[in-house]
Protein backbone atom coordinates (compact mmCIF):
# COMPACT_ATOMS: atom_id res chain seq x y z
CA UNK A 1 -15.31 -15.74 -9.22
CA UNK A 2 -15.80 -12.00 -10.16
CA UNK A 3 -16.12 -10.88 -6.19
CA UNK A 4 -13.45 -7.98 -5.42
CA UNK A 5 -10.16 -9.62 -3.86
CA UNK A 6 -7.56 -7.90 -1.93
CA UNK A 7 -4.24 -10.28 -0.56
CA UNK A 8 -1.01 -8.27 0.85
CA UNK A 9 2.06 -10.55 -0.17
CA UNK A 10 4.17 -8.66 2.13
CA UNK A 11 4.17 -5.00 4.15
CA UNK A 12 6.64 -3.42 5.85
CA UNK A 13 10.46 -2.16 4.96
CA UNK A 14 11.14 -5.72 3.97
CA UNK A 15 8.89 -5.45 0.97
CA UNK A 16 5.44 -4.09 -0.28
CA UNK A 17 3.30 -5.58 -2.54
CA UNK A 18 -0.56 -5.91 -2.68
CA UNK A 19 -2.86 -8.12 -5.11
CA UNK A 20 -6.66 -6.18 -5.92
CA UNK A 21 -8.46 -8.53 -8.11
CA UNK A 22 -11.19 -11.13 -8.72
CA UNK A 23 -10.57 -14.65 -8.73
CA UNK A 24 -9.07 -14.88 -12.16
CA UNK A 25 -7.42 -11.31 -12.84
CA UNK A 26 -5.83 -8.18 -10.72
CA UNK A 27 -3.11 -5.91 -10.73
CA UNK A 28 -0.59 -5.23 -8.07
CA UNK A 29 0.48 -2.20 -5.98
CA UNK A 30 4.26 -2.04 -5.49
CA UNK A 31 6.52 -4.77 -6.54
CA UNK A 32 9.30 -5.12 -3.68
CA UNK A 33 9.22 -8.38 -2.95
CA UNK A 34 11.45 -10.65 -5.27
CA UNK A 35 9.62 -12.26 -8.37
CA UNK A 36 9.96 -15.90 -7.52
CA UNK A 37 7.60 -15.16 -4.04
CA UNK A 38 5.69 -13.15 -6.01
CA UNK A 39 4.76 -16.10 -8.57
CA UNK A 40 4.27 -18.41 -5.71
CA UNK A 41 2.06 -15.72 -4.16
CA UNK A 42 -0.21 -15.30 -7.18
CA UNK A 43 -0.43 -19.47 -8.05
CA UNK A 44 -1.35 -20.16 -4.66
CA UNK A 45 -4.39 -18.23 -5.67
CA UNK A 46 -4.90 -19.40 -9.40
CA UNK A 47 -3.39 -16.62 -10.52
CA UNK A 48 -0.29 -15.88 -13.21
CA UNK A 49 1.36 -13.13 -14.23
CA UNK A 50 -0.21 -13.80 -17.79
CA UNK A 51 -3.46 -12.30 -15.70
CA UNK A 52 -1.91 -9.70 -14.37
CA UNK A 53 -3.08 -6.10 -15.90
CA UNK A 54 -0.06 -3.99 -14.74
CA UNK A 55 1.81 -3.10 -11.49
CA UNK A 56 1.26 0.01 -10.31
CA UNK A 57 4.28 1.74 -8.09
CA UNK A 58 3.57 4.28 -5.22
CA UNK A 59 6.90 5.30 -4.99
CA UNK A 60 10.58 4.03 -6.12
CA UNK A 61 11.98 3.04 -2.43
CA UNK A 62 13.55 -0.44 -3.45
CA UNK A 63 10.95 -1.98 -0.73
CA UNK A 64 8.33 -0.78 -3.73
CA UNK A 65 10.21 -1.91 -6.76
CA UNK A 66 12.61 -4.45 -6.16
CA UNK A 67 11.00 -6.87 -9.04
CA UNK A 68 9.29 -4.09 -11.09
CA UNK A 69 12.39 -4.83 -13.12
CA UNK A 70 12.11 -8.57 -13.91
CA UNK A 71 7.91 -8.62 -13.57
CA UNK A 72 8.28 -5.74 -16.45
CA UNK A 73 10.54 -7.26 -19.06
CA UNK A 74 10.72 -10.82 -18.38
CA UNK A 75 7.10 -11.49 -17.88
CA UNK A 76 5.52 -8.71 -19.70
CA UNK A 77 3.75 -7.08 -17.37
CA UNK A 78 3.07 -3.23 -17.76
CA UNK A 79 4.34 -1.62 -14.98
CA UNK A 80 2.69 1.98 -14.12
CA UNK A 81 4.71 4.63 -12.88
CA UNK A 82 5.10 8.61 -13.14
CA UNK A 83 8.11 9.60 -15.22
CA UNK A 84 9.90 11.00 -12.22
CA UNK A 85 9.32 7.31 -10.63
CA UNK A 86 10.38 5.16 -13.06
CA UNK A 87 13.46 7.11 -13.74
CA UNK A 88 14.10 6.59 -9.71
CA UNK A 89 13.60 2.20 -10.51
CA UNK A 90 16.20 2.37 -13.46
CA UNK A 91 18.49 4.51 -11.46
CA UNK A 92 18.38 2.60 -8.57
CA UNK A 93 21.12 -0.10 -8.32
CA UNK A 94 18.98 -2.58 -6.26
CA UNK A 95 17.23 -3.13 -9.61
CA UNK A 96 19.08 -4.97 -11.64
CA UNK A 97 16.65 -5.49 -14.64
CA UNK A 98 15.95 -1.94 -15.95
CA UNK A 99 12.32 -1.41 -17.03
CA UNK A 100 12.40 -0.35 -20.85
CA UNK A 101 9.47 -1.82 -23.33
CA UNK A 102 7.03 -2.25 -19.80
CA UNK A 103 7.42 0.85 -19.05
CA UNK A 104 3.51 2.56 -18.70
CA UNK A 105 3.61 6.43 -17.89
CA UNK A 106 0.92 8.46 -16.07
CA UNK A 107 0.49 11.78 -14.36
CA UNK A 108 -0.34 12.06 -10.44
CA UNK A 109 -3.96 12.29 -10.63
CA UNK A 110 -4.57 10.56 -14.22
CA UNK A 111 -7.03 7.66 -14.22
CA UNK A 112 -6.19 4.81 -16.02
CA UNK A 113 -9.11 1.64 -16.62
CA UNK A 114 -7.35 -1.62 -17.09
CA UNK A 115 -10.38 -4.41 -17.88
CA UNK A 116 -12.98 -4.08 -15.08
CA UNK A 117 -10.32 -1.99 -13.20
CA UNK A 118 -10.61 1.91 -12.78
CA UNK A 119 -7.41 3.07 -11.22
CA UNK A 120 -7.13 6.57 -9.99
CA UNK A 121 -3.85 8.24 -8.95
CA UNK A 122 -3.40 10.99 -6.04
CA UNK A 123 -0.74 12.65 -4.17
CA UNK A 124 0.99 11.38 -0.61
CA UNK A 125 3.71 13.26 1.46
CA UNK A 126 6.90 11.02 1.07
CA UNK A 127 10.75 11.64 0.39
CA UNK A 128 11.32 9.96 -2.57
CA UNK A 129 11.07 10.87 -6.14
CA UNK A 130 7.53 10.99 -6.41
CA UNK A 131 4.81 9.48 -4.01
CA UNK A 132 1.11 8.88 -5.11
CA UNK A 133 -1.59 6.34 -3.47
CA UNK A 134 -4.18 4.60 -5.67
CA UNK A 135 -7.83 4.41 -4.92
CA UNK A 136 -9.35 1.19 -7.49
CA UNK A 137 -12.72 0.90 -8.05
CA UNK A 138 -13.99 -2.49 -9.25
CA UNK A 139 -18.02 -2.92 -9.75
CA UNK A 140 -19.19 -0.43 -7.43
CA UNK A 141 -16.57 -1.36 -4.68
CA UNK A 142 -13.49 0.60 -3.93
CA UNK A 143 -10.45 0.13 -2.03
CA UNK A 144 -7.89 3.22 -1.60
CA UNK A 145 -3.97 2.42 -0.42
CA UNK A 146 -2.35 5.15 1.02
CA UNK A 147 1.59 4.00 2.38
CA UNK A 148 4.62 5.77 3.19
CA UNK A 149 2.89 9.32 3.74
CA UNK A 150 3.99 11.42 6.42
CA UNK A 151 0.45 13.14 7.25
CA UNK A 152 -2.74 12.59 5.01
CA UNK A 153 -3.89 15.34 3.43
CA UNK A 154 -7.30 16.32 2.18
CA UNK A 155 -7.39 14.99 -1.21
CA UNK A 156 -6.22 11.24 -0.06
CA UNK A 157 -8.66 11.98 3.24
CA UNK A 158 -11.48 12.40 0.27
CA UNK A 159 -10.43 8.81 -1.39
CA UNK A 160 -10.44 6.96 1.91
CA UNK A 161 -13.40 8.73 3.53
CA UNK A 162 -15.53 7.52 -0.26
CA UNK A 163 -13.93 3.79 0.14
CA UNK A 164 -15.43 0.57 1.23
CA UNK A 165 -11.87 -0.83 2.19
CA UNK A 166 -9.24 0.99 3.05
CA UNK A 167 -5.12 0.38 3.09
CA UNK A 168 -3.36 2.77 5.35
CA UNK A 169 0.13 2.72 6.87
CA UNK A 170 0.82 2.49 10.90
CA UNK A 171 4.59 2.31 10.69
CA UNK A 172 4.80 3.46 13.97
CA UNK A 173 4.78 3.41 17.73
CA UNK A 174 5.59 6.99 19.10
CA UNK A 175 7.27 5.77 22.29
CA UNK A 176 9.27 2.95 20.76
CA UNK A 177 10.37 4.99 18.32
CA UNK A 178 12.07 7.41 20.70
CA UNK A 179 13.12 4.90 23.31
CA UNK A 180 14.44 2.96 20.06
CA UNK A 181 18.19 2.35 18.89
CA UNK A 182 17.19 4.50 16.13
CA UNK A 183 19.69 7.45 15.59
CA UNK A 184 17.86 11.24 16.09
CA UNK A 185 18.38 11.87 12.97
CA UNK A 186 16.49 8.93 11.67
CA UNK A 187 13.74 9.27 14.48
CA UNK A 188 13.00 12.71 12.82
CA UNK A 189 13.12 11.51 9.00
CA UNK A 190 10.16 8.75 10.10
CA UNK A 191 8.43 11.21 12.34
CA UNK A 192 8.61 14.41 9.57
CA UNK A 193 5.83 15.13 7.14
CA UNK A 194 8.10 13.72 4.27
CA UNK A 195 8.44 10.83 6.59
CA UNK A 196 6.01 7.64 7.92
CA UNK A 197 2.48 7.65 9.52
CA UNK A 198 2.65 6.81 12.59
CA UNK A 199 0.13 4.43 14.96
CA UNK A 200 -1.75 7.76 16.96
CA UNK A 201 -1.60 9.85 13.57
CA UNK A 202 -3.61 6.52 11.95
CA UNK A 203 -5.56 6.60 14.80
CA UNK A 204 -6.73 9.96 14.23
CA UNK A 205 -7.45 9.85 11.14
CA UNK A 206 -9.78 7.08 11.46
CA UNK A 207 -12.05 8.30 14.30
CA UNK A 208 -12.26 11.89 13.00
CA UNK A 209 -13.32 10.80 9.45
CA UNK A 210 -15.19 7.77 10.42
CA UNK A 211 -17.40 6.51 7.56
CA UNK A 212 -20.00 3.49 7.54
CA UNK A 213 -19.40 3.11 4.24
CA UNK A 214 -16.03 1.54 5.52
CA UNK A 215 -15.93 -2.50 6.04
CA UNK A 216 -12.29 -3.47 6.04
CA UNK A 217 -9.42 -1.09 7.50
CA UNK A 218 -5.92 -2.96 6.54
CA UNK A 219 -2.92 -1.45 9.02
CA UNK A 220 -0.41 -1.79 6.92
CA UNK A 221 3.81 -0.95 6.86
CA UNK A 222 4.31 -1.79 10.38
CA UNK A 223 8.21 -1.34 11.48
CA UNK A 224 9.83 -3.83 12.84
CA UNK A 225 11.96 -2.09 15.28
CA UNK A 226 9.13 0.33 16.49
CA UNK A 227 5.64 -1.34 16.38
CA UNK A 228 3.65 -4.21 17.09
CA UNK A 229 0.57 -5.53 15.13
CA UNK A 230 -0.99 -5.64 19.08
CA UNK A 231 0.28 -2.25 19.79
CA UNK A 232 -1.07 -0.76 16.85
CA UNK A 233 -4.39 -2.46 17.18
CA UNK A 234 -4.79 -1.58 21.02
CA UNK A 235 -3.90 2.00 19.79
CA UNK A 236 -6.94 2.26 17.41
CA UNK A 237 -9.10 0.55 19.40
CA UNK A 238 -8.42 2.68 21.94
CA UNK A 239 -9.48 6.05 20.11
CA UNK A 240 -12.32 4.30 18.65
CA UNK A 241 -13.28 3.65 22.58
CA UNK A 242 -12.40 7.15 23.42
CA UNK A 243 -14.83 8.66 21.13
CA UNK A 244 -17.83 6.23 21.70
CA UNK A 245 -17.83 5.13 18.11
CA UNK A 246 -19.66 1.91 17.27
CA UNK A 247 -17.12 -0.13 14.87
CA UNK A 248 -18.95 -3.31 15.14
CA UNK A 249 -19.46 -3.66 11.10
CA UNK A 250 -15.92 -2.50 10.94
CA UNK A 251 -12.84 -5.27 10.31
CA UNK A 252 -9.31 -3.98 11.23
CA UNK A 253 -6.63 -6.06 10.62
CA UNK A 254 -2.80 -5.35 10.82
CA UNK A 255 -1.59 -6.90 8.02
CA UNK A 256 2.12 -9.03 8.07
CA UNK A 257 5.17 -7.74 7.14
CA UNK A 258 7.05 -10.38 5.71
CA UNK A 259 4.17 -13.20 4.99
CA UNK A 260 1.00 -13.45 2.64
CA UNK A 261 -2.42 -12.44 4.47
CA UNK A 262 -5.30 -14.17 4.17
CA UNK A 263 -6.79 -13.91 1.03
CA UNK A 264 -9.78 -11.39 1.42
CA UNK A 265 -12.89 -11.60 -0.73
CA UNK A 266 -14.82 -8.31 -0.42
């Protein structure tokens, strides 16, 4: 029952949110998809809310936070958030239940331990208030999210390159981006290094900092105007190929953008 879990509810522009747990307790990362799937989600998997040690929000695009509001008050739930983010939730208009008495603050790069939990914060390249990923560590396993970063840097390179399981966006596909409906100045806001990863940038990233260490690589925030889970796999497949790097302990999965995943025990 204690075994490190990791279940996306849902991934893309639609609405983010991620369970990292063990078979009786977790917290969540982002909180965007509304609270009566989110319920569902957790039951299906004998888990409440009243286990639930805290949500923890990247950033405060409303496909982050749409529930943070109603998870927060109405159910109690401490929701984690830099000051700068959680006065983006209670600004933003999408969020009808503003977070008051759930409201948990925390600096980019604090650490905060919640039960077994060890939650680190870091910086990620994103136009909203504030962006940060999270890298938890439960019993000598850790998994590190980064989403909604327009390059990775070197400090989030150092908490994916020291993970066992790793969460990192693919929103995009180059060419169907610019051969899109998209308007140019939208292609350049995705593209920009306030903007989205893209498919070849995840790609990169993956074969130039290549680690053993690493079991599970989850694709995750895939558009749905301008990638494919197929594209994006053939993509990193492809520069694994390239540079002759044996990925057979490796799992990469694209992960759904609007339905649960399978439930993952690590």
């Amino acid at each position: 029952m204690d075994r490190f879990r990791f279940r996306s509810l849902a991934s893309g522009s639609s609405g983010n949110c991620y369970y990292i747990g063990n078979g009786k307790e977790g917290i969540l990362i982002d909180a965007g998809v509304g609270v009566r799937a989110t319920r569902k989600f957790l039951r299906s998997m004998g888990v409440d809310f009243n286990t639930i040690w805290g949500v923890f929000i990247t950033h405060d695009h409303v496909d982050h936070i749409l529930s943070a509001g109603v998870i927060g008050e109405k159910h109690f739930v401490p929701v984690y958030a830099t000051q700068k983010v959680h006065e983006g939730i209670n600004r933003n208009y999408r969020v009808t239940q503003k977070l008051k008495d759930s409201q948990r603050f925390f600096n980019v790069g604090d650490s905060i331990v919640v039960s077994d939990f060890h939650i680190k914060s870091f910086p990620v390249s994103h136009d909203a208030s504030e962006s940060v990923g999270f890298s938890v560590e439960y019993k000598g396993k850790r998994i590190t999210i980064a989403t909604d970063l327009g390059f990775v840097d070197d400090e989030a390179i150092n908490y994916l390159i020291d993970s066992d399981y790793i969460v990192l966006e693919a929103n995009y596909d180059e060419d169907m981006l610019a051969n899109g409906n998209y308007p140019r100045h939208l292609q350049k806001r995705i593209s920009g290094i306030t903007g989205h990863l893209s498919n070849t940038q995840a790609a990169e990233f993956l074969v130039k900092n290549f680690s053993e260490k690493w079991k599970y690589v989850f694709l995750c925030h895939l558009s749905k105007e301008n990638n494919h889970p197929d594209v994006v796999y053939t993509t990193i497949i492809e520069h694994f190929n390239n540079k002759n790097i044996d990925r057979k302990d490796l799992k990469i999965i694209p992960l759904e953008r609007m339905t649960p995943s399978a439930l993952f025990v690590l």
